[in-house]
N, C-alpha and C. Protein backbone atom coordinates (compact mmCIF):
# COMPACT_ATOMS: atom_id res chain seq x y z
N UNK A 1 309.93 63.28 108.25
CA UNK A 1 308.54 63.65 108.41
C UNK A 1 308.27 64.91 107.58
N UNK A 2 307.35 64.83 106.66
CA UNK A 2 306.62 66.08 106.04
C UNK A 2 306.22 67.40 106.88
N UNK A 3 306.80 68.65 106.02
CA UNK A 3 306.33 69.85 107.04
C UNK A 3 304.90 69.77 107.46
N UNK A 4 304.24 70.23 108.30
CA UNK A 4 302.58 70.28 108.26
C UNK A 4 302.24 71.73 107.74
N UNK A 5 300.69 71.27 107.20
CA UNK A 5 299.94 72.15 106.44
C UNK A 5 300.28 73.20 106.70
N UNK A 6 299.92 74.38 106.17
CA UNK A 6 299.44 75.91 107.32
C UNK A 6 298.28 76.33 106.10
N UNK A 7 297.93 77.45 106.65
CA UNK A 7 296.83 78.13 105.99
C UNK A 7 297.16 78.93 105.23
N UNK A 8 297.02 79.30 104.41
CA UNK A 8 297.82 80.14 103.61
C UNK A 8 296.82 80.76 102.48
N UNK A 9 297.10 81.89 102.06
CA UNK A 9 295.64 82.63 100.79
C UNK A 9 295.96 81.71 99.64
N UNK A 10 295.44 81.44 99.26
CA UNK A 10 295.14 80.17 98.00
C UNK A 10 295.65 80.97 96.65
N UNK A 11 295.82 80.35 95.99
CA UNK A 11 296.71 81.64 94.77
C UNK A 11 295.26 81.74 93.01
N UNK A 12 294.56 81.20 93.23
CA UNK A 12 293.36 81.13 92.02
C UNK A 12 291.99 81.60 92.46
N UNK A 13 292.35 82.76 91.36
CA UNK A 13 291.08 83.64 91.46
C UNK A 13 290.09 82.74 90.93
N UNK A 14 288.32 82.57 91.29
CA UNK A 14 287.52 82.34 90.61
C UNK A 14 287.03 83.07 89.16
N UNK A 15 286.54 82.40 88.37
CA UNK A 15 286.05 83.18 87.13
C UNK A 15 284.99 84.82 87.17
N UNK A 16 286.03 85.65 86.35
CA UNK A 16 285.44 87.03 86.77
C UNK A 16 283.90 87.05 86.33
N UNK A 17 283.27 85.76 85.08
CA UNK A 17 281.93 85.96 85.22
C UNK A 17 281.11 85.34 86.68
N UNK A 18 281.87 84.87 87.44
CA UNK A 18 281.23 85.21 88.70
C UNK A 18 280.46 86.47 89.22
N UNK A 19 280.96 87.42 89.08
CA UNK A 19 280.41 88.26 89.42
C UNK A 19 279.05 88.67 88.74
N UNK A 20 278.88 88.43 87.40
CA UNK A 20 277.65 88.49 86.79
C UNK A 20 276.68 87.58 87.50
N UNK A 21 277.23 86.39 87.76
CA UNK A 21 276.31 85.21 88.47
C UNK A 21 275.80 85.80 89.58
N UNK A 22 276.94 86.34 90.79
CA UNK A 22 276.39 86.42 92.09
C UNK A 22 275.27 87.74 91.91
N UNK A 23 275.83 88.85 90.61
CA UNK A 23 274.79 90.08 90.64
C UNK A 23 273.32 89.54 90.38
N UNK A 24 273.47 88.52 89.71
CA UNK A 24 272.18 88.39 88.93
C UNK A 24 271.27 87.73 90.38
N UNK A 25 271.90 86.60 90.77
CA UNK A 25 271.50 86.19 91.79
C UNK A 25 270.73 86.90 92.91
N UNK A 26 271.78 88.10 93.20
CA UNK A 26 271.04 89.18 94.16
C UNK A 26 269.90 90.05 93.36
N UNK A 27 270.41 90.50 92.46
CA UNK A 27 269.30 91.27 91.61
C UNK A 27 267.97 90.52 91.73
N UNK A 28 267.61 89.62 91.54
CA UNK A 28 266.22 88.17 92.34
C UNK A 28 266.33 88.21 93.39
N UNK A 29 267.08 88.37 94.43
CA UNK A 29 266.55 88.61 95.54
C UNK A 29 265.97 89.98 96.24
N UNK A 30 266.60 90.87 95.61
CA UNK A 30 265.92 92.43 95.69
C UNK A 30 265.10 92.13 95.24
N UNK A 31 264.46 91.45 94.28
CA UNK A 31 262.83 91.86 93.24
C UNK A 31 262.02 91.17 94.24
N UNK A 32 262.48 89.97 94.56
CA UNK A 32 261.62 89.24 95.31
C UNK A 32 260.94 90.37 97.00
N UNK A 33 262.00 91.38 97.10
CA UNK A 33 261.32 91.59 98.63
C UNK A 33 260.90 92.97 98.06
N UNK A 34 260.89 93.64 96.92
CA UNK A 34 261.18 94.85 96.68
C UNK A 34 259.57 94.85 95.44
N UNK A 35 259.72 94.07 94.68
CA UNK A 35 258.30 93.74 93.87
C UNK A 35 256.98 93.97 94.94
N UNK A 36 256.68 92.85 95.94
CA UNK A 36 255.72 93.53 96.89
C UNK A 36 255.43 94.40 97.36
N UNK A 37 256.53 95.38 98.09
CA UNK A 37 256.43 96.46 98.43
C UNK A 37 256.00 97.80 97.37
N UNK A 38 256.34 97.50 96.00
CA UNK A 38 255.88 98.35 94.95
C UNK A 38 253.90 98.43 95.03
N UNK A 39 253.69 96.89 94.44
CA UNK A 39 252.76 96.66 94.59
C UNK A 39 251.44 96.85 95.56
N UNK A 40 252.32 97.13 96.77
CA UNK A 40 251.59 97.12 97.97
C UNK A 40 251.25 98.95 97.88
N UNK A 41 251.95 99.74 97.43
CA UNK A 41 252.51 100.86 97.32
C UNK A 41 250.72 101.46 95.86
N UNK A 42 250.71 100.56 95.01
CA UNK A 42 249.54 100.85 94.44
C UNK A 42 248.20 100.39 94.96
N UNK A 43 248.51 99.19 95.53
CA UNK A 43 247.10 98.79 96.03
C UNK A 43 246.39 99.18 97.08
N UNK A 44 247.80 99.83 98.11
CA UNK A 44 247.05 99.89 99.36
C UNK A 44 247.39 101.58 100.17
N UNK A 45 246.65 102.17 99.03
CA UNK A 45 246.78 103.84 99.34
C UNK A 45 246.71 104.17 100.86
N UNK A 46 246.49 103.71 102.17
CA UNK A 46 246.34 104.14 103.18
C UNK A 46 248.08 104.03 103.82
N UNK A 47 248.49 102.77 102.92
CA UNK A 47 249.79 102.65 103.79
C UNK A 47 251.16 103.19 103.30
N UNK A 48 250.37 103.97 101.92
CA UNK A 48 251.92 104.74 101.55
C UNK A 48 252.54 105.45 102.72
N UNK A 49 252.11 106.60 103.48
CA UNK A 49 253.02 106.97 104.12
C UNK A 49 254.04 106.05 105.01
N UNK A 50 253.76 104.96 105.19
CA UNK A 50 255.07 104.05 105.62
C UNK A 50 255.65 103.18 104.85
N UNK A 51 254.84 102.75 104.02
CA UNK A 51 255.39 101.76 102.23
C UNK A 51 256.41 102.66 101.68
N UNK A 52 256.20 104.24 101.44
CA UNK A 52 257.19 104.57 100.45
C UNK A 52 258.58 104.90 101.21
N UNK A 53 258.69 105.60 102.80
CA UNK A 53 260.05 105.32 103.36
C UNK A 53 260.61 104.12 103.24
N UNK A 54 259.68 102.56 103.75
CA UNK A 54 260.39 101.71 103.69
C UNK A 54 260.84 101.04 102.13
N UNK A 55 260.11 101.50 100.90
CA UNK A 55 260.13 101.17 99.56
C UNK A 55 261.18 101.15 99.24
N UNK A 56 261.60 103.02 99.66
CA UNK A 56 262.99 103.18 99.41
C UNK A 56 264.10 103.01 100.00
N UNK A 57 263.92 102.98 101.18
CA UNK A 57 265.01 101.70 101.86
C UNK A 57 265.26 100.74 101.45
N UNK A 58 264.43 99.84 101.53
CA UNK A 58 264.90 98.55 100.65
C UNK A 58 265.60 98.92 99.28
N UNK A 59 265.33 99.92 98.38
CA UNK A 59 265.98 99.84 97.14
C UNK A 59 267.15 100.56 97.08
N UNK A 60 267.51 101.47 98.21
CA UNK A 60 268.90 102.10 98.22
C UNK A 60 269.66 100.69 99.20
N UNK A 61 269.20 99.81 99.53
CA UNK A 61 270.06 98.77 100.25
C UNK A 61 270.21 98.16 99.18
N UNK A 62 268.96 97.67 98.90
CA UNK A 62 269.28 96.57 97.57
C UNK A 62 270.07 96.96 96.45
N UNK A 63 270.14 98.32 95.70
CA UNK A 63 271.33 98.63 95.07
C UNK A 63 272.64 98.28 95.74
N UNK A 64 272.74 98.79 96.90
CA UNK A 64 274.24 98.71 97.51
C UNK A 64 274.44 97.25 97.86
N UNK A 65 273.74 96.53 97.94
CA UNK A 65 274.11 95.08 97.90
C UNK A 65 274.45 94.73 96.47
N UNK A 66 273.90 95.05 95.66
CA UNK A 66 274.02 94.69 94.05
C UNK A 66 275.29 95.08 93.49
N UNK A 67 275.92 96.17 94.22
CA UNK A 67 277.06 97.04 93.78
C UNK A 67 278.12 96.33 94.68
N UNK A 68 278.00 96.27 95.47
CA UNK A 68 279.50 95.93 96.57
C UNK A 68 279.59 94.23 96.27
N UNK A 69 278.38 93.46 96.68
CA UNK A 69 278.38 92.08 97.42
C UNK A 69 279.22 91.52 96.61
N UNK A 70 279.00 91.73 94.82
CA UNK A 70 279.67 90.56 94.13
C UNK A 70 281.37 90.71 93.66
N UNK A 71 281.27 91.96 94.00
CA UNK A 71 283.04 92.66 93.33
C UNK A 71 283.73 91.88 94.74
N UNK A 72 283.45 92.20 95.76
CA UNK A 72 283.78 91.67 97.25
C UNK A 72 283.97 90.27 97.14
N UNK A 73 283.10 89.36 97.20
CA UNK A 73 282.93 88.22 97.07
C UNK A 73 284.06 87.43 96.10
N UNK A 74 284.27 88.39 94.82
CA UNK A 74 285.29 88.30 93.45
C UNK A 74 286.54 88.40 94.28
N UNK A 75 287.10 89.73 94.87
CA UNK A 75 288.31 89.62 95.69
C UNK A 75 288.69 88.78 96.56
N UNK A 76 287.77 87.99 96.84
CA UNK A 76 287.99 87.27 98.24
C UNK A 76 288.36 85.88 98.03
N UNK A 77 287.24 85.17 97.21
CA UNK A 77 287.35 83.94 96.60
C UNK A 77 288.28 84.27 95.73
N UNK A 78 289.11 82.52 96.47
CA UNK A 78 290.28 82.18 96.19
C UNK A 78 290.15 80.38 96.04
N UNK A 79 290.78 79.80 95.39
CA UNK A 79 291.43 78.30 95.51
C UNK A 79 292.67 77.78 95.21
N UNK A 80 292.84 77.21 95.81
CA UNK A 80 294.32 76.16 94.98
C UNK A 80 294.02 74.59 95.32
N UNK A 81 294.76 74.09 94.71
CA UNK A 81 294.92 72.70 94.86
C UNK A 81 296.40 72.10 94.88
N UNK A 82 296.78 71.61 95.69
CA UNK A 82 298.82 70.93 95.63
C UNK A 82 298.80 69.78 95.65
N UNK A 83 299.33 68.78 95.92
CA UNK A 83 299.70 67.44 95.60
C UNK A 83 299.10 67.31 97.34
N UNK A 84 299.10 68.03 98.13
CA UNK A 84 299.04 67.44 99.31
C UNK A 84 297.51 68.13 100.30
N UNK A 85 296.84 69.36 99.62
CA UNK A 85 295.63 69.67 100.29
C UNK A 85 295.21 70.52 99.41
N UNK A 86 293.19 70.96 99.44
CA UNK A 86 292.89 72.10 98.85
C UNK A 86 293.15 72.92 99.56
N UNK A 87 292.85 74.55 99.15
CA UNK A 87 292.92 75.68 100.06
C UNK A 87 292.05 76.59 99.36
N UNK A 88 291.39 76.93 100.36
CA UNK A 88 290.02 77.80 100.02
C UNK A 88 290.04 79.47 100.91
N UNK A 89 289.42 80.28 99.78
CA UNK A 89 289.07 81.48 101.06
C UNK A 89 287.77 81.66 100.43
N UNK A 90 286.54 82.20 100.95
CA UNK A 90 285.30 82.21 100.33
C UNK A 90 284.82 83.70 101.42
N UNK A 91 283.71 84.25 101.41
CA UNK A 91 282.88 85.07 102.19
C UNK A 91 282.80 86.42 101.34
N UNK A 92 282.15 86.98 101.97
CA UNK A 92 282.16 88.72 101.79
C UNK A 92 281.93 90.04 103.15
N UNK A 93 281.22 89.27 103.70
CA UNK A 93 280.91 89.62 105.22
C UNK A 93 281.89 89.11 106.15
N UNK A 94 281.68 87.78 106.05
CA UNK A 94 282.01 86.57 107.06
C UNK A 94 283.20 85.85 106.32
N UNK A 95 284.20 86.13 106.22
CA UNK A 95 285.11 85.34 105.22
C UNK A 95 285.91 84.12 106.28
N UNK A 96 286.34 83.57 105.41
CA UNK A 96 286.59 81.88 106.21
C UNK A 96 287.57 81.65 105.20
N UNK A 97 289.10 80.78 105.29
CA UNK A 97 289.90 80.70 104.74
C UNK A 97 289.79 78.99 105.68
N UNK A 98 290.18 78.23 104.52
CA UNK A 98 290.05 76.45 104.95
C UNK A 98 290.77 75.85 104.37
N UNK A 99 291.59 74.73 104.38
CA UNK A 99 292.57 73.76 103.78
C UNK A 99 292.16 72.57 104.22
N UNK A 100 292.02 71.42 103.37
CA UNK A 100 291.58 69.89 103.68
C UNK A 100 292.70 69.25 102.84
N UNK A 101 293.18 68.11 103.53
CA UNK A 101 294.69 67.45 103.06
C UNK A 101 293.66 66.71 102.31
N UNK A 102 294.68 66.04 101.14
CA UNK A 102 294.08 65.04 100.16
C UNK A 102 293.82 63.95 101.13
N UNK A 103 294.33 63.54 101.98
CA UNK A 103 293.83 62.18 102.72
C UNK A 103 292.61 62.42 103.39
N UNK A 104 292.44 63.67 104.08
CA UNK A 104 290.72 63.66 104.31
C UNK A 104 289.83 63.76 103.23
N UNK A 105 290.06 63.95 101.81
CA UNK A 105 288.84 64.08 101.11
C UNK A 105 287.99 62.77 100.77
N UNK A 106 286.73 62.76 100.90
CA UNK A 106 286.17 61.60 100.65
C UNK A 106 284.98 61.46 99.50
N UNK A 107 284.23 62.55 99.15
CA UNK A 107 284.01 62.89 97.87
C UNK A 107 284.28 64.20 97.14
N UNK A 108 283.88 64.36 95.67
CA UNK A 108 283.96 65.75 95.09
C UNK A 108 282.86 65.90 94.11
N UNK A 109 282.31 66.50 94.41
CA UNK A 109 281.14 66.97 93.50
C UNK A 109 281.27 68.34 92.69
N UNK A 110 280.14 68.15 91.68
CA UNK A 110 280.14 69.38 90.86
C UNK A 110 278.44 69.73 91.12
N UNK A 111 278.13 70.79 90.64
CA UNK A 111 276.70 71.49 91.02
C UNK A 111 276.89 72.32 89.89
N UNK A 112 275.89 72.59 89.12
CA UNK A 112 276.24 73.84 88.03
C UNK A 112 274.05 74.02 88.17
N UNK A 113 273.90 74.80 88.88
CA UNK A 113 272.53 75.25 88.81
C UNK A 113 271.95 75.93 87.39
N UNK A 114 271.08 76.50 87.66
CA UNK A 114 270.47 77.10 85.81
C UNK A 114 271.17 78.67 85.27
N UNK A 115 271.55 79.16 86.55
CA UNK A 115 272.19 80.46 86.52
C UNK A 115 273.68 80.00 86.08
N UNK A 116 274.38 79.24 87.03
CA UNK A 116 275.65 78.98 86.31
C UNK A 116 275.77 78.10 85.31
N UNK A 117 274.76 77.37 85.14
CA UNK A 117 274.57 77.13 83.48
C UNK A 117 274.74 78.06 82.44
N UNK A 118 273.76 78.97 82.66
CA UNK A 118 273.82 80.08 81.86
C UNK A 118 275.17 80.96 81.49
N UNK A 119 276.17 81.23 82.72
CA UNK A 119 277.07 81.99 82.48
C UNK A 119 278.02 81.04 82.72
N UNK A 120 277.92 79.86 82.07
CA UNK A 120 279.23 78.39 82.11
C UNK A 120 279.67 78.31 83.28
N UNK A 121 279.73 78.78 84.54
CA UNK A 121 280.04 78.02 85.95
C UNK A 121 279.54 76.79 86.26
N UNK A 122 280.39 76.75 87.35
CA UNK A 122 279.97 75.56 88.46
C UNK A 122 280.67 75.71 89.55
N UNK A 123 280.47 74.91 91.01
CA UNK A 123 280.65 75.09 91.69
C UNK A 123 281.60 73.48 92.32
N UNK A 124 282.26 73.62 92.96
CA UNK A 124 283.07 72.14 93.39
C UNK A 124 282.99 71.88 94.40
N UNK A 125 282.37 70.82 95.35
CA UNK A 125 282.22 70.59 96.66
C UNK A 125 282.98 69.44 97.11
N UNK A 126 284.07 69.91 97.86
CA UNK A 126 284.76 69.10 98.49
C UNK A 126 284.24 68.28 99.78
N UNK A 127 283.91 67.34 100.18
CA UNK A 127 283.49 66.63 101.11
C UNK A 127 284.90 66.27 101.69
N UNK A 128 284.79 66.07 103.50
CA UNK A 128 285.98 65.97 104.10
C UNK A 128 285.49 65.40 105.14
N UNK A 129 286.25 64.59 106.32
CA UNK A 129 286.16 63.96 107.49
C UNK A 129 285.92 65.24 108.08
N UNK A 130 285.30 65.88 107.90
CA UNK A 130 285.50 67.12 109.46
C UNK A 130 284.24 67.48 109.48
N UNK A 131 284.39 68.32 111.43
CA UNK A 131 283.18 68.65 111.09
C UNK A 131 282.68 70.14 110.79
N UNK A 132 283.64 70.80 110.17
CA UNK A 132 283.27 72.13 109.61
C UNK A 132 282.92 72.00 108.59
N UNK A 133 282.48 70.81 107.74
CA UNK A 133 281.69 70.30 106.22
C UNK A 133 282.39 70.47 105.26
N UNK A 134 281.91 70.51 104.03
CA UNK A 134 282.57 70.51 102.98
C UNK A 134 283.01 71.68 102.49
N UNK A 135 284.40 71.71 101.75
CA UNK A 135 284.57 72.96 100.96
C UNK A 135 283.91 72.89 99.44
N UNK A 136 283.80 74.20 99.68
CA UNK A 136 282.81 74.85 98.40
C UNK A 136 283.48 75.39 97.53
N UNK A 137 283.65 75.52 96.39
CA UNK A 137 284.44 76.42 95.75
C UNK A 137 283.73 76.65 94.14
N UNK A 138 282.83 77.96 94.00
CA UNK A 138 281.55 78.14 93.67
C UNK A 138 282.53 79.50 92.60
N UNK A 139 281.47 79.25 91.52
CA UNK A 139 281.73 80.30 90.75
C UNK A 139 283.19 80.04 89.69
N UNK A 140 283.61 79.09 89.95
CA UNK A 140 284.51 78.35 88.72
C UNK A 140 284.41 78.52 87.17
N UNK A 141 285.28 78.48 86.25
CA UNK A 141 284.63 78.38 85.03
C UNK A 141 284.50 76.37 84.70
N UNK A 142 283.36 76.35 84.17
CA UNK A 142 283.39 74.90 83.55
C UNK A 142 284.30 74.13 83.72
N UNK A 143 284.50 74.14 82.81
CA UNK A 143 285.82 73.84 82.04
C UNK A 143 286.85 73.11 83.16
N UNK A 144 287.50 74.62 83.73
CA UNK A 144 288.32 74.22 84.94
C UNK A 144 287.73 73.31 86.52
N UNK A 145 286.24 73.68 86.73
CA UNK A 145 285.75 72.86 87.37
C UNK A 145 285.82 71.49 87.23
N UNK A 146 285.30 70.93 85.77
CA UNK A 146 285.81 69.59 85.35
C UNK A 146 287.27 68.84 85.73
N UNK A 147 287.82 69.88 85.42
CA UNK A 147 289.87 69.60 85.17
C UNK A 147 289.93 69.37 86.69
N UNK A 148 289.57 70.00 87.42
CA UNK A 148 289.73 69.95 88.85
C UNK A 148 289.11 68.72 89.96
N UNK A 149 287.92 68.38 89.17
CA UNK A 149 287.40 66.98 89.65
C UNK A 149 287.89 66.17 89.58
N UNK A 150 288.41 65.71 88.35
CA UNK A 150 289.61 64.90 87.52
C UNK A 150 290.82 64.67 88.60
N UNK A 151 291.28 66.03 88.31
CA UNK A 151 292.29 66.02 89.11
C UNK A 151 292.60 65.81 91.00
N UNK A 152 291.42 66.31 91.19
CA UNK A 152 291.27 65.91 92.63
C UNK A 152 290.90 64.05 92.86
N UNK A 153 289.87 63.73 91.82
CA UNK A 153 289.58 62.37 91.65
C UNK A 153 291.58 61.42 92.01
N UNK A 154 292.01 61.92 90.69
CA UNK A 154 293.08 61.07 90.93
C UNK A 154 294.19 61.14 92.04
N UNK A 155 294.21 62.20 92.40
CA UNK A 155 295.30 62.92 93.57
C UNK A 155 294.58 61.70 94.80
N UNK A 156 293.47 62.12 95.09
CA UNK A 156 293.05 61.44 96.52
C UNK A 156 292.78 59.79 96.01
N UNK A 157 292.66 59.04 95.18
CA UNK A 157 292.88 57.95 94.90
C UNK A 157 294.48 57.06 95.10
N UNK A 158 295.36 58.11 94.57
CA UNK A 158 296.67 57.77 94.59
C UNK A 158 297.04 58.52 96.68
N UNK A 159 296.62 59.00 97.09
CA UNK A 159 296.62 59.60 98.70
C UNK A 159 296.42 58.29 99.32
N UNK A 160 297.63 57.71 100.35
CA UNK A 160 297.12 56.80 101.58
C UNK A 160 296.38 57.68 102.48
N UNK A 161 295.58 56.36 103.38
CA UNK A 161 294.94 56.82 104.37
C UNK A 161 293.31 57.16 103.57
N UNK A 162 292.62 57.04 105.03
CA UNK A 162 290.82 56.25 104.94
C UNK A 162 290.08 57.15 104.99
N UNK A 163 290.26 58.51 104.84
CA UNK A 163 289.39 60.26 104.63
C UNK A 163 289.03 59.96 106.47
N UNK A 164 289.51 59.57 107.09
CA UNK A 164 288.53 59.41 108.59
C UNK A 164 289.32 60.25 109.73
């Protein structure tokens, strides 16, 4: 009988232009809550005295999200792949470390949105019998995302057993 799985930190860093991706990403989400409040800040002279404390709150957070979230996120995310399961660690806050044997996988997808277009990522979604969903494994370079579909394609093809 084969040893069973364990969990273990996955040994492959994601691509360091990840981090440009996830900054840029947040950098749009600061503008998005941080643009109004500017605006609101010229239009609506009665409410500066509470617009400009909270103005600048939001923008000393939103820097420090811009600065920490994606270097964090870089250390953390991890993958591997073996002849016998993936292994994932993902989060920055909330980190989650996951392994799915090749016999549960039942699809694999790729996702490459307009941002990781831009900076050649993609992202790999492992679909699995379970119900903690699919693994994600986001921020890849191209390239290796491809190699890895491939390769997961044939691994779980040649895997007995019904992903169930």
């Amino acid at each position: 009988m084969s040893e069973p799985l364990r969990l273990r930190p996955p040994r492959h860093r994601v691509s360091p232009r990840a981090i440009i991706w996830w900054t840029t990403q947040a950098a749009l989400e600061v503008a998005a809550v941080l643009v109004p409040l500017v605006i609101g800040l010229f239009a609506w002279v009665d409410a500066r005295p509470w617009l400009i404390p909270g103005t600048v709150g939001v923008a000393v957070i939103g820097l420090s999200y811009l600065l920490v979230m994606p270097r964090w996120r870089f250390r953390v995310h991890r993958w591997e792949t073996t002849d016998d399961a993936v292994y994932t660690s993902a989060g920055w806050i909330s980190q989650q470390w996951r392994v799915a044997p090749m016999s549960r996988i039942q699809t694999v997808d790729t996702e490459r949105g307009p941002l990781q277009q831009l900076f050649g990522l993609a992202t790999v979604t492992v679909t699995t019998a379970s119900a903690a969903g699919a693994l994600r494994l986001a921020g890849l370079d191209r390239e290796v995302a491809d190699d890895l579909v491939e390769q997961l394609t044939a691994t779980t093809q040649a895997t007995p057993g019904d992903a169930t």
